[in-house]
Protein backbone atom coordinates (compact mmCIF):
# COMPACT_ATOMS: atom_id res chain seq x y z
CA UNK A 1 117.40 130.99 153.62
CA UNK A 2 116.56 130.11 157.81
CA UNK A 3 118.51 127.43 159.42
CA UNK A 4 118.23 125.42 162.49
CA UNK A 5 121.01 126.17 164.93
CA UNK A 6 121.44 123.14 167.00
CA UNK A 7 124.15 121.62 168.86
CA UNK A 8 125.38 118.69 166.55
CA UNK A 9 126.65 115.79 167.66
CA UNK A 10 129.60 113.63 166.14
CA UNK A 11 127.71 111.28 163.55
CA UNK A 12 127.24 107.81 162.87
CA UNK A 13 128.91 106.18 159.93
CA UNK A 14 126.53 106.96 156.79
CA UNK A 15 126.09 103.50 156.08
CA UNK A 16 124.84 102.54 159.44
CA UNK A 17 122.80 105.24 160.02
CA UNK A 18 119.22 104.76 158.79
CA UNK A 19 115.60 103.75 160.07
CA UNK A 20 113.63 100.99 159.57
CA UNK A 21 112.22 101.61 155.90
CA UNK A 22 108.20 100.53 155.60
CA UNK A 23 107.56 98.93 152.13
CA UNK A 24 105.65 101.08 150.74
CA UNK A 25 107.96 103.70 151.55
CA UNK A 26 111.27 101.32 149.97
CA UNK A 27 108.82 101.07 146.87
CA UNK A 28 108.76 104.79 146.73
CA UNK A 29 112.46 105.23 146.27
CA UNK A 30 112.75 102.45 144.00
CA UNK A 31 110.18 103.38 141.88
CA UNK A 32 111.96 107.30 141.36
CA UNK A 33 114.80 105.34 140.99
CA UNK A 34 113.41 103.38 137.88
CA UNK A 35 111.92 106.27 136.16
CA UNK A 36 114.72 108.33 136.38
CA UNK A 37 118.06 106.02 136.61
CA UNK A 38 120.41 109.17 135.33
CA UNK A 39 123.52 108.96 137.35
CA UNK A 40 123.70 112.81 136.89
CA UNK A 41 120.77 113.60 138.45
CA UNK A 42 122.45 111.64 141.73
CA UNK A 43 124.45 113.22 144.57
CA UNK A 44 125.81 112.97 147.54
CA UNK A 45 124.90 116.32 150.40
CA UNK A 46 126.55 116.56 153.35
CA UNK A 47 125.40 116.70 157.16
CA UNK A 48 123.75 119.90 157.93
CA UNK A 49 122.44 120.72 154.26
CA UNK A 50 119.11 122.36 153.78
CA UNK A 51 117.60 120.45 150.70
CA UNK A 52 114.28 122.61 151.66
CA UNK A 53 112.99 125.70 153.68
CA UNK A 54 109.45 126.84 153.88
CA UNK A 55 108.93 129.75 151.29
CA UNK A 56 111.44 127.98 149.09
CA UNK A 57 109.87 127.72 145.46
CA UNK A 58 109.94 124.29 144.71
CA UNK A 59 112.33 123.81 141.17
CA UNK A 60 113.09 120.32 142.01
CA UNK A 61 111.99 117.08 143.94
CA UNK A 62 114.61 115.31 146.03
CA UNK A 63 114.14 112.04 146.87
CA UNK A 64 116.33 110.75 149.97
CA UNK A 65 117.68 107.32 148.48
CA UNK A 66 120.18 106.62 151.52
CA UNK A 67 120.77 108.39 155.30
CA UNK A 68 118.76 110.47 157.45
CA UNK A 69 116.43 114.10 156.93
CA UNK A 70 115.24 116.14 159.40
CA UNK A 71 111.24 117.41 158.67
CA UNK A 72 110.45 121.01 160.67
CA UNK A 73 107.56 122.92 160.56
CA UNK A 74 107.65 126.76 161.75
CA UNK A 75 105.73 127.40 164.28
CA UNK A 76 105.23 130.93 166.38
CA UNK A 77 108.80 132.25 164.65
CA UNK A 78 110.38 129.01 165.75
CA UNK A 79 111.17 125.61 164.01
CA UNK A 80 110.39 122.41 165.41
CA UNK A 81 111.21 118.88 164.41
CA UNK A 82 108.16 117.32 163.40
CA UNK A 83 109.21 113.42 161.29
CA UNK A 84 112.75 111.92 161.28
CA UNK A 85 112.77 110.12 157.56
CA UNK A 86 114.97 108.42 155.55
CA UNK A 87 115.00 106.43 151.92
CA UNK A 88 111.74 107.10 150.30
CA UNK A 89 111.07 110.25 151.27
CA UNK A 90 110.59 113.23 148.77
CA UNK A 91 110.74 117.32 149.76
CA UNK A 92 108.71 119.29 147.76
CA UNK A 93 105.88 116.64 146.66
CA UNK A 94 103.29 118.51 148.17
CA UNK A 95 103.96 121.38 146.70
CA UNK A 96 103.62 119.99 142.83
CA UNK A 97 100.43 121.66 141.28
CA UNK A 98 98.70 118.70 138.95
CA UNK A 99 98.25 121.83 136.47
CA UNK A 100 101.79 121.93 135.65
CA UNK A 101 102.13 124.88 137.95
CA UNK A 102 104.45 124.36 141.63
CA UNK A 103 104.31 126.08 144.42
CA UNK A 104 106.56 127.06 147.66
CA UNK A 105 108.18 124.47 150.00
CA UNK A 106 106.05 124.10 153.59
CA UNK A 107 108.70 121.98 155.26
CA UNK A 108 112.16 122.63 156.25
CA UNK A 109 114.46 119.41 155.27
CA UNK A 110 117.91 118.72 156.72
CA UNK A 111 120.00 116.28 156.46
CA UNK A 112 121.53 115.17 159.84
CA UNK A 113 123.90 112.59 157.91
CA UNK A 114 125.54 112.63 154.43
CA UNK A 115 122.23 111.74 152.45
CA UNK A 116 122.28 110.40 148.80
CA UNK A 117 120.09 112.34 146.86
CA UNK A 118 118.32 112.24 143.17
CA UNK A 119 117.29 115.53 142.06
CA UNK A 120 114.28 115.68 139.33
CA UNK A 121 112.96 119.33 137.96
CA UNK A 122 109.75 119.74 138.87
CA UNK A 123 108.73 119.85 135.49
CA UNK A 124 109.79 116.21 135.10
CA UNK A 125 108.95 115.16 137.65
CA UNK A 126 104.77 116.16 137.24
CA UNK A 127 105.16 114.79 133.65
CA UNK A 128 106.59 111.79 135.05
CA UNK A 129 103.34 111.21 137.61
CA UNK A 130 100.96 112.16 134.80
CA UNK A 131 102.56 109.14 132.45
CA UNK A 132 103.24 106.70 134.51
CA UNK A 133 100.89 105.08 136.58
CA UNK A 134 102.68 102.72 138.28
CA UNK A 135 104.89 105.72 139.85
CA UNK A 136 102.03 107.95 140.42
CA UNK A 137 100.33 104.87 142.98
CA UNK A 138 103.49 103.77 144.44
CA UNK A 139 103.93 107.27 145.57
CA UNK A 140 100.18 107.82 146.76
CA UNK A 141 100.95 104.42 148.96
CA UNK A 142 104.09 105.88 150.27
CA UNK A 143 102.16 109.22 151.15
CA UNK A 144 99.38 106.83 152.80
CA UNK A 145 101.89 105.36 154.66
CA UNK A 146 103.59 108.06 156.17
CA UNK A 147 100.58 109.99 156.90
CA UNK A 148 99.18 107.13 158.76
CA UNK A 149 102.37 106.67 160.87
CA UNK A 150 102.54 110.81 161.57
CA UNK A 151 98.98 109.88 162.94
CA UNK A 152 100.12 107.65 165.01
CA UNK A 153 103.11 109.49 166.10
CA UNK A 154 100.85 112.46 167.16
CA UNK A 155 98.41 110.43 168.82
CA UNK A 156 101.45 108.43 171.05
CA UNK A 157 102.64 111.65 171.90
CA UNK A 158 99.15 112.02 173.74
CA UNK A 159 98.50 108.75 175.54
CA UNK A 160 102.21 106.96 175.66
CA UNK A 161 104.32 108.10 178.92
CA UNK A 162 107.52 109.45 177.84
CA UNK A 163 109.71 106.52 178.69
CA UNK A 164 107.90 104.47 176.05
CA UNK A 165 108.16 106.72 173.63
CA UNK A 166 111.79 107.15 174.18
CA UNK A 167 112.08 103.32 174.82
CA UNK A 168 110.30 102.91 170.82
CA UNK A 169 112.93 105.34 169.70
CA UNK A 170 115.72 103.98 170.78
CA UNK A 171 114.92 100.55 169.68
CA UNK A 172 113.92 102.28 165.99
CA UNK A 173 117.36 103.40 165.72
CA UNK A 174 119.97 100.84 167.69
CA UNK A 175 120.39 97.47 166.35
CA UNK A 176 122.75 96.08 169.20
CA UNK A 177 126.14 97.64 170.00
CA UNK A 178 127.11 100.80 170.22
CA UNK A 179 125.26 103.57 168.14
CA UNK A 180 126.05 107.62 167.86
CA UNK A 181 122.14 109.10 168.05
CA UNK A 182 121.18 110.03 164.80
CA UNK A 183 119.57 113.61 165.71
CA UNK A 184 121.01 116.16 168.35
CA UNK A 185 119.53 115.27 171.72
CA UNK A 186 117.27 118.71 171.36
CA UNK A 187 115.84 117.47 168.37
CA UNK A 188 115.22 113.92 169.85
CA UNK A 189 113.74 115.82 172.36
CA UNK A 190 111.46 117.45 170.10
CA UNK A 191 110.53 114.09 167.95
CA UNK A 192 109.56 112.87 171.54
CA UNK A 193 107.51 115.46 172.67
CA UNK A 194 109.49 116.34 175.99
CA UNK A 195 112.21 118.65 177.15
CA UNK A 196 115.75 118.13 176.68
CA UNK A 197 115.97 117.71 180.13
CA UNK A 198 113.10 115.23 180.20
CA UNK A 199 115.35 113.33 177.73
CA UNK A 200 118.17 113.24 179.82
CA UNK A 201 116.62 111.93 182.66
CA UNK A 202 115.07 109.69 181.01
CA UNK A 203 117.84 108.48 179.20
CA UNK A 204 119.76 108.10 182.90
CA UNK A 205 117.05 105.70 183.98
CA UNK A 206 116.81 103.40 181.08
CA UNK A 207 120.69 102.51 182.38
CA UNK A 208 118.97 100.25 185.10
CA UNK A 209 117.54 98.06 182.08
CA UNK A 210 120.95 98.08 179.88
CA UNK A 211 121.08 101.50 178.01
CA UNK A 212 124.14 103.23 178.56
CA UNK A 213 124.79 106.53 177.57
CA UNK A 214 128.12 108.33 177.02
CA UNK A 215 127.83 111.75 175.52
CA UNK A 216 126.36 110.99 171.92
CA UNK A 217 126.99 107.59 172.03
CA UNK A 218 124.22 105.34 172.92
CA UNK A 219 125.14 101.75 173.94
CA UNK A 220 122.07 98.41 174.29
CA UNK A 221 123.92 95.00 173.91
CA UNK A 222 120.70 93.62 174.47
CA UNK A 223 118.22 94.71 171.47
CA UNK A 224 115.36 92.17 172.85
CA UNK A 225 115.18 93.64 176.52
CA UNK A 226 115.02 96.95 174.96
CA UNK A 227 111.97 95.82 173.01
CA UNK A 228 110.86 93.61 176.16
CA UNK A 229 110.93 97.38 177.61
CA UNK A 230 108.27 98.67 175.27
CA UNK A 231 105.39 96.58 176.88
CA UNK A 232 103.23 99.73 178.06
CA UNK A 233 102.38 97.49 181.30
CA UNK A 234 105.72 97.25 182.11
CA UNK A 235 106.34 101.37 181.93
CA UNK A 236 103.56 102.88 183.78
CA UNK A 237 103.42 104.19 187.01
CA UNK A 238 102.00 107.57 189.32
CA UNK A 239 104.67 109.87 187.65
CA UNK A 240 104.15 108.79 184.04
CA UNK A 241 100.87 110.42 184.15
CA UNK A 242 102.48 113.62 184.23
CA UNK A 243 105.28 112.10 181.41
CA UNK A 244 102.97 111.53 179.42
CA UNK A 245 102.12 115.55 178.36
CA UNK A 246 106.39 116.06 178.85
C-alpha cells in the first residue's frame, strides 16, 4: 500500500475540525446513515489512516460521517492533494460497477483528523442504490455538487491571485479564534495551487490585515475582515499577475 509522507502538524480537536458541509452533501451522509443505521458497521480511524489507495480493489464504501479526508491523485510517480472533504463524502463510489461487479480505487483517501467512519460491503452497498431511490438521487446530488465545486476550484486556481485563494481558505476553515490548520502546510500548499514557500509568504502578509500565524496555529479574531479580504478588488495588484499561476 503507498503513503503520503508529509510533515504533520499537531491537530485540531476532532470536534472542531471540519468544513463547511453543502446540503446536498449533509443529505448524502444522512441518507447512508438511514439505510444502514448498524452501529457495527461504525468506527472511529485515526489521523494518518489510508481508508483508500489507487489500485486498491474496492470491498467496501466508507462514508466520512465526522472530521477531515485528504483526496490525492497520482500523478508522474508522485501524489498530489487534489479536494479537502469532510461529512458526506464516500471513497470508492466511483468505482461501484451498476452490474454488480467493482472495480479498483482511483483516489488515495487520508484522514488528516480522527474521522468517524461507516463501512458498507460493496455488495450492499450497490443493492442498496438499486432499491432505494431516494438514496440512489441524494447521492447523484451530492456527486453534482462536488463535481461542480472541483470545477470551480480548478478554474480559481486559474484566474484568482494566490492571496485570494489563500484568503477563501482560511476563512473556509477558521471560525474566529485560534485554529491548528487542518492539512500540513505542503498540502495546503498543494490545495492552493502554489509552493510551500508561496504559502508562507503569503501567510506573513495576511498579518497586516489580522492573521497571525504561529507554527501550526493560525489565529483571525476578526472572521468578517477576513471575509471583507476576499473582495477580488481589494487583492489585486502588478505582482498578483504572476500569483496567480503560483
Amino acid at each position: 500500500m503507498s503513503t503520503v509522507q508529509t510533515d504533520l502538524l499537531p491537530c485540531a480537536p476532532h470536534d472542531a475540525a471540519c468544513l463547511p458541509v453543502d446540503p446536498a452533501v449533509e443529505a448524502t451522509a444522512a441518507a447512508w446513515e438511514r439505510v444502514f443505521p448498524d452501529p457495527a458497521l461504525r468506527s472511529r480511524v485515526p489521523r494518518g489512516a489510508v481508508l483508500a489507495d489507487p489500485g486498491m480493489p474496492v470491498t467496501a464504501v466508507k462514508v466520512c460521517l465526522g472530521g477531515l479526508v485528504l483526496i490525492s491523485g497520482q500523478m508522474a510517480g508522485v501524489f498530489a492533494p487534489v479536494e479537502q472533504a469532510g461529512r458526506g463524502y464516500v471513497a470508492g463510489l466511483e468505482a461501484l460497477g451498476s452490474g454488480g461487479e467493482t472495480g479498483l480505487h482511483r483516489w488515495q483517501v487520508r484522514a488528516v483528523t480522527p474521522v468517524d467512519v461507516l463501512t458498507v460491503p460493496a455488495s450492499r452497498a450497490l443493492a442498496a442504490l438499486a432499491a432505494d431511490p431516494v438514496l440512489g438521487l441524494t447521492v447523484l446530488a451530492g456527486l453534482t455538487r462536488r463535481l461542480h465545486d472541483g470545477l470551480a476550484a480548478v478554474e480559481a486556481q486559474k484566474h484568482v491571485p494566490a492571496r485570494l485563494r489563500l484568503a477563501r481558505y482560511l476563512l473556509g476553515v477558521l471560525d474566529g479564534g485560534s485554529r491548528v490548520l487542518p492539512l500540513p502546510k505542503k498540502d495546503v500548499a498543494g490545495l492552493l495551487g502554489m509552493t510551500q514557500q508561496s504559502l508562507s509568504r503569503l501567510l506573513r502578509e495576511l498579518r497586516q490585515d489580522g492573521v497571525d500565524v504561529q507554527g501550526a496555529v493560525i489565529r483571525c479574531d476578526d472572521r468578517d475582515r477576513l471575509r471583507r479580504l476576499c473582495d477580488p478588488e481589494d487583492l489585486w495588484s502588478d505582482k498578483d499577475f504572476a500569483d496567480a499561476g503560483d
